[in-house]
N, C-alpha and C. Protein backbone atom coordinates (compact mmCIF):
# COMPACT_ATOMS: atom_id res chain seq x y z
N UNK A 1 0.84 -1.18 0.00
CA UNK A 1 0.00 0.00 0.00
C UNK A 1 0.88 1.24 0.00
N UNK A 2 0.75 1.82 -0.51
CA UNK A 2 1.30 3.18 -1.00
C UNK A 2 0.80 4.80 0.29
N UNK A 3 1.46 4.49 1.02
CA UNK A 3 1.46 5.72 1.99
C UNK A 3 1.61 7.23 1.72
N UNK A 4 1.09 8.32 1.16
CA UNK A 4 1.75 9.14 0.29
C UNK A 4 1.25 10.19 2.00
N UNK A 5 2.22 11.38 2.67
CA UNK A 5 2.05 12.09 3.28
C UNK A 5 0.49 13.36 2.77
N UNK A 6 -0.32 13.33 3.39
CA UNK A 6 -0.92 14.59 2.80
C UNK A 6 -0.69 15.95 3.67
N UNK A 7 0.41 16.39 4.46
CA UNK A 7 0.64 17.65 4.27
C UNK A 7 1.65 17.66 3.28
N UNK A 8 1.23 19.37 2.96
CA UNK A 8 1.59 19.54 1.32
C UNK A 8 3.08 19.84 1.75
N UNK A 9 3.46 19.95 3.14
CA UNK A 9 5.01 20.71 3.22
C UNK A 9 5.77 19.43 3.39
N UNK A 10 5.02 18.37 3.34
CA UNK A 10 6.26 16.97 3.44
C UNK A 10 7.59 16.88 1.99
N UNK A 11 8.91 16.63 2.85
CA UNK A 11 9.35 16.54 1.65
C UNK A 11 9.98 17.77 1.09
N UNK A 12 9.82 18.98 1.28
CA UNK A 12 10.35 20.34 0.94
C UNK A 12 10.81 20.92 1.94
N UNK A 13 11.74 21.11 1.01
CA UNK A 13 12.85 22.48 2.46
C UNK A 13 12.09 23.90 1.99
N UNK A 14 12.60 24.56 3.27
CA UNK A 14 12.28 25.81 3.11
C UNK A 14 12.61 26.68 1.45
N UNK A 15 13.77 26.30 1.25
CA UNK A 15 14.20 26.86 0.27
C UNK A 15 13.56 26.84 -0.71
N UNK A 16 13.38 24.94 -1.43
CA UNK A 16 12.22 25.17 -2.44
C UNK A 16 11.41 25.64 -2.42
N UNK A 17 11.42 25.77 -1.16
CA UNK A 17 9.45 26.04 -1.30
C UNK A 17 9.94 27.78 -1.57
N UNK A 18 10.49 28.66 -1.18
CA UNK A 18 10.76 29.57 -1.80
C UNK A 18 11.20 30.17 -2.79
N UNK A 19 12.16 28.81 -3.46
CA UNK A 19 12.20 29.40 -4.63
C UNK A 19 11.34 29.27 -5.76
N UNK A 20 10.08 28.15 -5.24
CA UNK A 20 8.84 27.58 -6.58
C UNK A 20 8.39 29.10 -6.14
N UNK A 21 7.83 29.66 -5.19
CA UNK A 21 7.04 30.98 -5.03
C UNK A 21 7.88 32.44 -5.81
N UNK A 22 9.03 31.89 -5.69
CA UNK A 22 9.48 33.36 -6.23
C UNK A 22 9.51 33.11 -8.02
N UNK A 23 9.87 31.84 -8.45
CA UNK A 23 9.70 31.56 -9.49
C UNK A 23 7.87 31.53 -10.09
N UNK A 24 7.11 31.67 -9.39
CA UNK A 24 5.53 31.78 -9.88
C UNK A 24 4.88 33.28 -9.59
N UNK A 25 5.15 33.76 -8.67
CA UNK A 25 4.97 35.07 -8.33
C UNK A 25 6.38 35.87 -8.27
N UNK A 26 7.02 36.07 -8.78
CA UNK A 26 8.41 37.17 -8.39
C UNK A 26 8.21 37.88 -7.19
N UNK A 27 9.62 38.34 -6.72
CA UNK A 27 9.69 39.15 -5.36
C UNK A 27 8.32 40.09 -5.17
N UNK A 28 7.94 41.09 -5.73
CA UNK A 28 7.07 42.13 -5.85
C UNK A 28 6.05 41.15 -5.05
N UNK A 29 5.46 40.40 -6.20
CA UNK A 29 4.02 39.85 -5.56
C UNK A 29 4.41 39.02 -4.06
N UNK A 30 5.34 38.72 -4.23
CA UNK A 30 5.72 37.92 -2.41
C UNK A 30 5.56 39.09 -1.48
N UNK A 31 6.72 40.13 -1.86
CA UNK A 31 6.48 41.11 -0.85
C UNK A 31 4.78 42.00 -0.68
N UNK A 32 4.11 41.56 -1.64
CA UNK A 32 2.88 41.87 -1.39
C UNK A 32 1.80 41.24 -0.93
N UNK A 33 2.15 39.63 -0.89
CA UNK A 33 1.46 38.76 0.23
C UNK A 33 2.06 38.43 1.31
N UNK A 34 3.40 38.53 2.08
CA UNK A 34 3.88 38.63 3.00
C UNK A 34 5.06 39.88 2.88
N UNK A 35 4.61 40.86 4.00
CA UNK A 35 4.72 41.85 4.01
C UNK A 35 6.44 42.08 5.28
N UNK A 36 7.37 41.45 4.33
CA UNK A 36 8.77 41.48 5.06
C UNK A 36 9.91 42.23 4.39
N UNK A 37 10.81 42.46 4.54
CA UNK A 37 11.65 44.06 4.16
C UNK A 37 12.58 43.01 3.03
N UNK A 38 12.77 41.91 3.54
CA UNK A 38 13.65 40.78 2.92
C UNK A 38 13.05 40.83 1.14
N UNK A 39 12.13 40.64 1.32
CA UNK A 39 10.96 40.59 -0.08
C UNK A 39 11.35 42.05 -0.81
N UNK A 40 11.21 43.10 -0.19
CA UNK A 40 10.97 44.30 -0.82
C UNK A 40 12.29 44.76 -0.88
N UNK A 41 13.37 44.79 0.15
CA UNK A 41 14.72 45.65 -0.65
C UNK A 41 15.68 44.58 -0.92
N UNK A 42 16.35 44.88 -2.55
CA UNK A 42 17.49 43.82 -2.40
C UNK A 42 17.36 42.36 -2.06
N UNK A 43 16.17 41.81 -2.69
CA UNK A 43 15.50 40.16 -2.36
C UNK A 43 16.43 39.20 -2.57
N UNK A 44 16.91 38.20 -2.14
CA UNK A 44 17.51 37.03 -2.53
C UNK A 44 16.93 35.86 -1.79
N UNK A 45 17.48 35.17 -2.52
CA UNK A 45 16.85 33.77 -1.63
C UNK A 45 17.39 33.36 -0.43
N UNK A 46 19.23 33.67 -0.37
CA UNK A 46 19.78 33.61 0.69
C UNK A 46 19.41 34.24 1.59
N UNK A 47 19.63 35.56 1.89
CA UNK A 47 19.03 36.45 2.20
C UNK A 47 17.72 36.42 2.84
N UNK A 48 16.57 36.22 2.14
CA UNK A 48 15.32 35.53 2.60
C UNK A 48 15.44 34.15 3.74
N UNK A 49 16.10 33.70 2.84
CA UNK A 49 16.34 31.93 4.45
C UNK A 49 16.40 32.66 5.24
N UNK A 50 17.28 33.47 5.41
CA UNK A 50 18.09 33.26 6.64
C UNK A 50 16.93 33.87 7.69
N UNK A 51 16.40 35.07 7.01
CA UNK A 51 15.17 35.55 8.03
C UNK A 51 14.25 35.11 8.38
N UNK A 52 13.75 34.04 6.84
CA UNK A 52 12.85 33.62 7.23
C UNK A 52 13.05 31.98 8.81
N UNK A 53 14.27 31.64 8.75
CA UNK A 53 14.70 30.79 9.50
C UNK A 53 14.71 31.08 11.13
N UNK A 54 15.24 32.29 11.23
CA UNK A 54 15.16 32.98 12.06
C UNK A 54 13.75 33.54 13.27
N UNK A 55 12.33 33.50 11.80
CA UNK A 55 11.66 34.29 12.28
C UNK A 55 10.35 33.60 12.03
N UNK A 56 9.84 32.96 12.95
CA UNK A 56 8.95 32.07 12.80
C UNK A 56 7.30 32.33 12.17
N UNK A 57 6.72 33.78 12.50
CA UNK A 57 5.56 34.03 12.37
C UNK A 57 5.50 34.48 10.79
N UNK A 58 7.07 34.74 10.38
CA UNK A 58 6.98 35.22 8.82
C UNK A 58 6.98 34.01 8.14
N UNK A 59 8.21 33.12 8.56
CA UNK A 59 7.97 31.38 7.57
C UNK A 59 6.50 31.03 7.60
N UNK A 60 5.54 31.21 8.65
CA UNK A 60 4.52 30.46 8.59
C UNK A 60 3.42 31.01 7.68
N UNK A 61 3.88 32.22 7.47
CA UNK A 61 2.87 33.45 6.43
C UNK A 61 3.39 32.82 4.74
N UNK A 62 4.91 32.22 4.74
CA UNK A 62 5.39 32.28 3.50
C UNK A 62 4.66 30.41 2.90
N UNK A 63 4.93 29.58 4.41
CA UNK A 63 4.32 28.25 4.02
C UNK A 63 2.78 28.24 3.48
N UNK A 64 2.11 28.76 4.32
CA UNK A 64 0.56 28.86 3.96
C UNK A 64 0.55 29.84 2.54
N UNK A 65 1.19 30.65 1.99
CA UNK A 65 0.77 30.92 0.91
C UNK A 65 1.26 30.00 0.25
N UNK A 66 2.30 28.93 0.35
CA UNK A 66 2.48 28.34 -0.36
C UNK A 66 1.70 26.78 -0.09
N UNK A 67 1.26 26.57 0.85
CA UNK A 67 -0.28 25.31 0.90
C UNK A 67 -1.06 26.19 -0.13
N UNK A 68 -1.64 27.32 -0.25
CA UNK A 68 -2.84 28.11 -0.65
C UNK A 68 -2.61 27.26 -2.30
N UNK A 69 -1.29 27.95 -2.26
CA UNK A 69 -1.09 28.08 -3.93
C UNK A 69 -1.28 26.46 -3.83
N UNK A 70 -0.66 25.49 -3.83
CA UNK A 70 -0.68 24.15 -3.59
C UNK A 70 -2.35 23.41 -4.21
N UNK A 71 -2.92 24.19 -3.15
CA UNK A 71 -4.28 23.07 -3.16
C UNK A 71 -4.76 24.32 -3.97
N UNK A 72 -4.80 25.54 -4.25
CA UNK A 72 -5.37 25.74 -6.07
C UNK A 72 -5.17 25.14 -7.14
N UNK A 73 -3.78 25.07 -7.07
CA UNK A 73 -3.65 24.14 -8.23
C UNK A 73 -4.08 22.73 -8.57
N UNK A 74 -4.44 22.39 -7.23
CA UNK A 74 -4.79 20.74 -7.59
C UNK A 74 -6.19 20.85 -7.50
N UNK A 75 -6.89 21.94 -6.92
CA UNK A 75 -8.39 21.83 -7.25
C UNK A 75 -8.54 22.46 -8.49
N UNK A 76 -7.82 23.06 -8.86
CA UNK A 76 -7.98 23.37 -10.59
C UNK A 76 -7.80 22.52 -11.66
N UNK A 77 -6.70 21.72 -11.21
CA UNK A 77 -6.19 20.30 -12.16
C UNK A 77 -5.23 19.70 -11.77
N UNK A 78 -5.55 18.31 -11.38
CA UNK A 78 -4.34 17.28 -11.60
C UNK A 78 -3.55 17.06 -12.56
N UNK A 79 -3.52 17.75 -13.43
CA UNK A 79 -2.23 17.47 -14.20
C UNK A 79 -0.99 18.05 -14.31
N UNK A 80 -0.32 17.27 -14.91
CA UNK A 80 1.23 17.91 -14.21
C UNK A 80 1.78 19.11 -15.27
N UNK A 81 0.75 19.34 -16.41
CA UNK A 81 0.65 20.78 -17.45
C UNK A 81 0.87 21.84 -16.73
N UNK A 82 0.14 21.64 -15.52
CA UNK A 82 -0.78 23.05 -14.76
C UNK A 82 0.84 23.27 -14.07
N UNK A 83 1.34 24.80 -13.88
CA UNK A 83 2.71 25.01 -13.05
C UNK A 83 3.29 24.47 -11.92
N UNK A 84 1.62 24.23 -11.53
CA UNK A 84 2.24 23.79 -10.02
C UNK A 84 2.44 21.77 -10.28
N UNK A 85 2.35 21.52 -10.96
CA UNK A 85 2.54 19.95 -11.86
C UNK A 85 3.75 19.59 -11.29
N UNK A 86 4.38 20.36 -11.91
CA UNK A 86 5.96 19.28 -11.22
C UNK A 86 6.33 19.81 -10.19
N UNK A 87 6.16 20.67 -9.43
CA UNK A 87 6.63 21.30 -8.45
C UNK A 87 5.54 20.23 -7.07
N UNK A 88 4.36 20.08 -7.10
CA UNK A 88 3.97 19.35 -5.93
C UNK A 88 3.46 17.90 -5.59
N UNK A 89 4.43 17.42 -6.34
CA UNK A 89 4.33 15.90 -6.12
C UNK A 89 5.58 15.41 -5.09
């Protein structure tokens, strides 16, 4: 029997999971759904870890937009066409 985890954060580091978001929304729209200085001046991904590692109430703003985005895409379509396809399996 095939056990597959259903939280969507099994399996991903912080990182991916930040860099599928910055790669689907760019910095701008991040810094406009989580509202952190990291996002808005001088963005990097390094840069971003490290705060977001640091700073617990902001990772949890950056994970849930990224569940959000997650289960849109799969209530929109299972197929692996759709962007979020190869990114959440």
């Amino acid at each position: 029997m095939d056990q597959q985890s259903k939280d969507p954060l099994h399996g991903i580091t912080l990182e991916r999971l930040l860099t599928i978001l910055v790669e689907k929304h760019g910095w701008e729209k991040l810094a406009g759904e989580v509202n952190i200085n990291c996002f808005k001046s001088d963005p990097s991904i390094k840069s971003s870890l490290k705060f977001l590692r640091r700073t617990p109430w902001a990772r949890k703003q950056v994970e849930e937009l990224y569940i959000r985005d997650v289960e849109d895409s799969s209530n929109k379509s299972d197929s692996a066409d759709t962007p979020w396809g190869k990114w959440a399996k």
